[in-house]
PDB file of N, CA and C in Angstrom:
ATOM      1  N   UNK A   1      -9.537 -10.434 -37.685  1.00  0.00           N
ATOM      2  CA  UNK A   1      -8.944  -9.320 -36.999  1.00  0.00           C
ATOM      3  C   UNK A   1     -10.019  -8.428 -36.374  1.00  0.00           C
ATOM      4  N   UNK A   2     -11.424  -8.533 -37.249  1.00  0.00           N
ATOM      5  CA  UNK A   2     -12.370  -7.637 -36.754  1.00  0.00           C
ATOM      6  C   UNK A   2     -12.634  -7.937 -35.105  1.00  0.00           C
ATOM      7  N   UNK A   3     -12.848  -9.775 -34.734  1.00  0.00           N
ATOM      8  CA  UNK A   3     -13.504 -10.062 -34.149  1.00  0.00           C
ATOM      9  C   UNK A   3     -12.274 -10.105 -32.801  1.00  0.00           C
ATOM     10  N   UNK A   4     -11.030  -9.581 -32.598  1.00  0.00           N
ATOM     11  CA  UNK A   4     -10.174  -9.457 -32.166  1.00  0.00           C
ATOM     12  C   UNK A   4     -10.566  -8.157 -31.369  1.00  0.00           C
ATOM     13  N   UNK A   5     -10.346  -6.473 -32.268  1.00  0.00           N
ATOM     14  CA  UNK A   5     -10.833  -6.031 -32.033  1.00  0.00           C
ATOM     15  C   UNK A   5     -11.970  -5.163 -30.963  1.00  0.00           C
ATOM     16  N   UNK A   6     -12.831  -6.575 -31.571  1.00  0.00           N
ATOM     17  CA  UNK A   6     -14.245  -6.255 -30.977  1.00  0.00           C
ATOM     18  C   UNK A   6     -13.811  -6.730 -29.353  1.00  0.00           C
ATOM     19  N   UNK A   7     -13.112  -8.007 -29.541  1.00  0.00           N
ATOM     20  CA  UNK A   7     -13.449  -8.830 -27.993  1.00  0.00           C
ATOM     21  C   UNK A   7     -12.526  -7.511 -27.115  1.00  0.00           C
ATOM     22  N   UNK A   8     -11.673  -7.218 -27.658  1.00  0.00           N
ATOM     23  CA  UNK A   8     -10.243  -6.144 -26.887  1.00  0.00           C
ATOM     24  C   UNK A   8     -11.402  -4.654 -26.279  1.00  0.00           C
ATOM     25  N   UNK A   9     -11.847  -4.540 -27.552  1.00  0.00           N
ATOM     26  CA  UNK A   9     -13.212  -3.286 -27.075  1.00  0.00           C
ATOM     27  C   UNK A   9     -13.915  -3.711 -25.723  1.00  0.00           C
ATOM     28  N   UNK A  10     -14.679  -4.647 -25.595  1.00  0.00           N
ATOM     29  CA  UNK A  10     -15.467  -4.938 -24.696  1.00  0.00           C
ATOM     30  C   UNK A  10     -14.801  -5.505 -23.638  1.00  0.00           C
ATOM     31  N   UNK A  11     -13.170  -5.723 -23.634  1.00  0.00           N
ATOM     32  CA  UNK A  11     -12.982  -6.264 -22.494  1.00  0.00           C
ATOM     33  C   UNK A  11     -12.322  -4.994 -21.509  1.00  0.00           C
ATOM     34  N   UNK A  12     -12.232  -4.164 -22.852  1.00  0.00           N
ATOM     35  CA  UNK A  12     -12.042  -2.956 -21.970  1.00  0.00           C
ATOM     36  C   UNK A  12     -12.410  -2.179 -21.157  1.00  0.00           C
ATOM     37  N   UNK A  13     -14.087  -2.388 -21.706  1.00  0.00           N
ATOM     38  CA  UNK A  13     -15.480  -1.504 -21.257  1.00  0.00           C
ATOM     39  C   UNK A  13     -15.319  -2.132 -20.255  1.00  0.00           C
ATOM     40  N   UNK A  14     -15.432  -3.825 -20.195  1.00  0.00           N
ATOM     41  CA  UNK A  14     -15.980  -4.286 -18.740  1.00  0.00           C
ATOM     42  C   UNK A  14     -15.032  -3.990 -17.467  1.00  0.00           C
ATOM     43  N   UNK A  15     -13.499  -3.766 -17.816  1.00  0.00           N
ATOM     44  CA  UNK A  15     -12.652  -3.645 -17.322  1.00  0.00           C
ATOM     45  C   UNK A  15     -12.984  -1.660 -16.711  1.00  0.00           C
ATOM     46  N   UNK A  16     -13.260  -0.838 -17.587  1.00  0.00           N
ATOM     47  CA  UNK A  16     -13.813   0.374 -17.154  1.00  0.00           C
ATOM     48  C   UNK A  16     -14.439   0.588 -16.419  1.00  0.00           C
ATOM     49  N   UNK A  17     -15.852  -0.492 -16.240  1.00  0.00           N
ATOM     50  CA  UNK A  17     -17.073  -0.321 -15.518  1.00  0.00           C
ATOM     51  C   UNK A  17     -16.552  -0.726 -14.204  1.00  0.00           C
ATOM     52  N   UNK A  18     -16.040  -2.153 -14.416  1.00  0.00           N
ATOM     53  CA  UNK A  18     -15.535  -2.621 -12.966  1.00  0.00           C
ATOM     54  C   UNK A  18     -14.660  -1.361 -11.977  1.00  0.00           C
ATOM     55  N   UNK A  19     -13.299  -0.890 -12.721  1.00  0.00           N
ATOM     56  CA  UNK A  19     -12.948   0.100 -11.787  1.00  0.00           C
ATOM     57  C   UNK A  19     -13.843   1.291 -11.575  1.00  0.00           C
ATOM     58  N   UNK A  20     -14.624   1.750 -12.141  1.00  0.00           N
ATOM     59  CA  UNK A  20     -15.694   2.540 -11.705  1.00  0.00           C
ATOM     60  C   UNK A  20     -16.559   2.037 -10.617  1.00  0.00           C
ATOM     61  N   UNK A  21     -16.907   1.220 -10.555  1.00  0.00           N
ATOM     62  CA  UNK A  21     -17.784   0.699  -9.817  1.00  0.00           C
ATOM     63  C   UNK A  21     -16.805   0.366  -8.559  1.00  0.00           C
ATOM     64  N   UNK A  22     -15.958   0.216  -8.409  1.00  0.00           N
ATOM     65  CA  UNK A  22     -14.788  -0.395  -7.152  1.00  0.00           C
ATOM     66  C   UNK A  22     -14.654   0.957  -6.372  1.00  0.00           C
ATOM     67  N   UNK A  23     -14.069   2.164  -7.343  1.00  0.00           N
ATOM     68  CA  UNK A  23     -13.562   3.348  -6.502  1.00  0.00           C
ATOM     69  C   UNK A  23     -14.593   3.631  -5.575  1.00  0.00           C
ATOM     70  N   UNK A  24     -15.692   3.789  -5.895  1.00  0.00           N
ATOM     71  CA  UNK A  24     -16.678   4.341  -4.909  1.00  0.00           C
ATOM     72  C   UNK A  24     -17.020   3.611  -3.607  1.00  0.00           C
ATOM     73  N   UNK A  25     -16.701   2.377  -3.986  1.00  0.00           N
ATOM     74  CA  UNK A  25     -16.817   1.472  -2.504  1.00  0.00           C
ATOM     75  C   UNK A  25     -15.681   1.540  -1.885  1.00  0.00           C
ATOM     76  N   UNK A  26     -14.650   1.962  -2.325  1.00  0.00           N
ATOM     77  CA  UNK A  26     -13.075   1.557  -1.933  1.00  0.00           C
ATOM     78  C   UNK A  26     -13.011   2.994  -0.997  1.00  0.00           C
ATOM     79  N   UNK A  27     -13.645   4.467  -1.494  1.00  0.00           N
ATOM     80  CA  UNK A  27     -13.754   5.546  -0.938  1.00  0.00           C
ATOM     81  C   UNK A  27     -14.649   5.522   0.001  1.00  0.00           C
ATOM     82  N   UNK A  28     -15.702   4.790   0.408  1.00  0.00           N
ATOM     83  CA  UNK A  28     -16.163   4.935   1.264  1.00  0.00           C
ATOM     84  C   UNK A  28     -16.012   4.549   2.753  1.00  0.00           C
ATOM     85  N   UNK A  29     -16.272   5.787   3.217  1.00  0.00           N
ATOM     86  CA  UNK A  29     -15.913   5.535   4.813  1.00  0.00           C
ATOM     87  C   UNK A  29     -16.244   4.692   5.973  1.00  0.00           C
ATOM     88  N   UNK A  30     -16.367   3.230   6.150  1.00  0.00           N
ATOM     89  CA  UNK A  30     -16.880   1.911   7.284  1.00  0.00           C
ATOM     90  C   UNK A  30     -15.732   1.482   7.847  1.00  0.00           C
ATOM     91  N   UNK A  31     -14.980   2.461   7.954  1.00  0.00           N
ATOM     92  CA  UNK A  31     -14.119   2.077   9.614  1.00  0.00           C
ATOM     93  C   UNK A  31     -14.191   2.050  10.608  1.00  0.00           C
ATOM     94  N   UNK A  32     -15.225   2.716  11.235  1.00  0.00           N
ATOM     95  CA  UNK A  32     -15.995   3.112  12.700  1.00  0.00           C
ATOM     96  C   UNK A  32     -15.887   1.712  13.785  1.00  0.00           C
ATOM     97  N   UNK A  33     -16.053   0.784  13.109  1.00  0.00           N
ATOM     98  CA  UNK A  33     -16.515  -0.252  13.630  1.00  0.00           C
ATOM     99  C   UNK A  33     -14.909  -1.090  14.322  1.00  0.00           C
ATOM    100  N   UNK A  34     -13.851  -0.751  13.516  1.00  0.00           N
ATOM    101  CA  UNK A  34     -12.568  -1.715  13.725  1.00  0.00           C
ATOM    102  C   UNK A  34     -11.654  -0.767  15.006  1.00  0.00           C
ATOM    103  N   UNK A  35     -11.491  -1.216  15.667  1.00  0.00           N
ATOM    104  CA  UNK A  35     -10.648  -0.834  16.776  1.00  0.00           C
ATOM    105  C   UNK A  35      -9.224  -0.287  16.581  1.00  0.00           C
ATOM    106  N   UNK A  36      -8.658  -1.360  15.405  1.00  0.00           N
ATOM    107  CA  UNK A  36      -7.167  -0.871  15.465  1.00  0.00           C
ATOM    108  C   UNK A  36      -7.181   0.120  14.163  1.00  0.00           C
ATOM    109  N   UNK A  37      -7.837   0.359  14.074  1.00  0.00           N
ATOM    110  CA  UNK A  37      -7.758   1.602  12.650  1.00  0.00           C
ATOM    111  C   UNK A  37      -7.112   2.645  13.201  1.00  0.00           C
ATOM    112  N   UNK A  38      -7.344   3.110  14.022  1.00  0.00           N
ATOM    113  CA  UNK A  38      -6.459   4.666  15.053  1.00  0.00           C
ATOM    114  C   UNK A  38      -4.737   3.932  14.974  1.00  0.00           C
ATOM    115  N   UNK A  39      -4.898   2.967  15.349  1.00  0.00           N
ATOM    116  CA  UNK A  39      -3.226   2.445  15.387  1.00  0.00           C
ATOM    117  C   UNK A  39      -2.584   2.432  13.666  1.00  0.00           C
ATOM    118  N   UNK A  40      -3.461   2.566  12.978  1.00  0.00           N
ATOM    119  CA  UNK A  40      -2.658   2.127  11.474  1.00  0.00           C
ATOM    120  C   UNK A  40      -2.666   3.499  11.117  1.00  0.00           C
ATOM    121  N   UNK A  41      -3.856   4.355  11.384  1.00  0.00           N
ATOM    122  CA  UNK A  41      -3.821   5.648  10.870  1.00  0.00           C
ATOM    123  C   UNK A  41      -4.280   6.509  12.055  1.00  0.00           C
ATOM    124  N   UNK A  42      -2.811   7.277  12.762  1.00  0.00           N
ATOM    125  CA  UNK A  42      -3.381   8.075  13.725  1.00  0.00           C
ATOM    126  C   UNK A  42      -4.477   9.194  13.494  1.00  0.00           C
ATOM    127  N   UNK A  43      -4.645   9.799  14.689  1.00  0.00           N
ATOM    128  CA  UNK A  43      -5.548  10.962  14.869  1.00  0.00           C
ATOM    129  C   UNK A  43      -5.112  11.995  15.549  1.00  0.00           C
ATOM    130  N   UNK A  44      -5.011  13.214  15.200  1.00  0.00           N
ATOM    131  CA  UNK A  44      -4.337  14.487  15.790  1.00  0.00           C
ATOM    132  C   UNK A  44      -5.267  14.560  17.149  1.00  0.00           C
ATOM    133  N   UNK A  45      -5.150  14.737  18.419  1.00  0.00           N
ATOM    134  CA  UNK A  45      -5.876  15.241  19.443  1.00  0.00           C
ATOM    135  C   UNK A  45      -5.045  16.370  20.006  1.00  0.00           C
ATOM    136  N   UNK A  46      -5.705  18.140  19.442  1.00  0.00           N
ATOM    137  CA  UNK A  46      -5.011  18.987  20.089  1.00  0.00           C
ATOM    138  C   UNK A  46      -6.066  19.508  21.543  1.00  0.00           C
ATOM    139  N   UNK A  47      -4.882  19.732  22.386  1.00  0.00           N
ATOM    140  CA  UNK A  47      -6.360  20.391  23.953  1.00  0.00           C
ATOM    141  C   UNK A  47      -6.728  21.532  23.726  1.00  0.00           C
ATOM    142  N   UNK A  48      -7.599  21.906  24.203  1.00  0.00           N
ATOM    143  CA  UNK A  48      -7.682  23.123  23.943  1.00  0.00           C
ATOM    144  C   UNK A  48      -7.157  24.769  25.381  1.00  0.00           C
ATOM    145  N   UNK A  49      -6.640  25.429  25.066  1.00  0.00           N
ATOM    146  CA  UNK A  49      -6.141  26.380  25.540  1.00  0.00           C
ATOM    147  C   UNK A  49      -6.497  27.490  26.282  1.00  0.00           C
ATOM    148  N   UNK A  50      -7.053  27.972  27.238  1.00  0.00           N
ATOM    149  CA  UNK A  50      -7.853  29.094  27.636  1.00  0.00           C
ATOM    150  C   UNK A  50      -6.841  30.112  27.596  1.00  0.00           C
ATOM    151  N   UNK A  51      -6.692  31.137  26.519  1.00  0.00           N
ATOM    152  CA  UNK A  51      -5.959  32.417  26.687  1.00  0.00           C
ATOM    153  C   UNK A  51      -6.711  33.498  26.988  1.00  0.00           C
ATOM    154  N   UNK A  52      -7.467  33.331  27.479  1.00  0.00           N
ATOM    155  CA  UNK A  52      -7.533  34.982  28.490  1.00  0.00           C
ATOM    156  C   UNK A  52      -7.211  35.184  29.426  1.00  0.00           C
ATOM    157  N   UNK A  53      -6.717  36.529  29.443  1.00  0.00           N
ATOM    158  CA  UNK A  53      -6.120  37.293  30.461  1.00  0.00           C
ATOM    159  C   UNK A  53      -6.988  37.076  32.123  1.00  0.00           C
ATOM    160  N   UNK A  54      -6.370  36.469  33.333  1.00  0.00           N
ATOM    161  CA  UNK A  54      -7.024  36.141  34.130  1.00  0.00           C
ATOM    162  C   UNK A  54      -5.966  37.058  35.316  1.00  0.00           C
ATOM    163  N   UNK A  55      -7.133  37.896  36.275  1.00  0.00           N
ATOM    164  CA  UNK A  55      -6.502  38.992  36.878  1.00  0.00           C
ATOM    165  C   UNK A  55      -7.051  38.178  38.207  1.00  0.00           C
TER     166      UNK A  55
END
């Protein structure tokens, strides 16, 4: 039962490390490069406005 245990312990750790180690690549930003990325996830483009008073 000990050696049960033990293997469940360490398969946990490795299982810990791995998603640790995933999020940070998974968060990082290398989309620049793919074209249709704007089509899957738009982008707000507001114009911009000249409000002053023009006499």
């Amino acid at each position: 039962m000990k050696k049960l245990g033990l293997a469940s312990t360490v398969a946990g750790a490795l299982m810990a490390a791995l998603i640790g180690f995933a999020a940070p690549a998974q968060a990082h930003n290398h989309h620049h490069d793919y074209y249709w990325w704007d089509q899957l996830y738009p982008t707000v483009v507001v114009p911009h406005v000249d409000t002053t008073v023009h006499h």
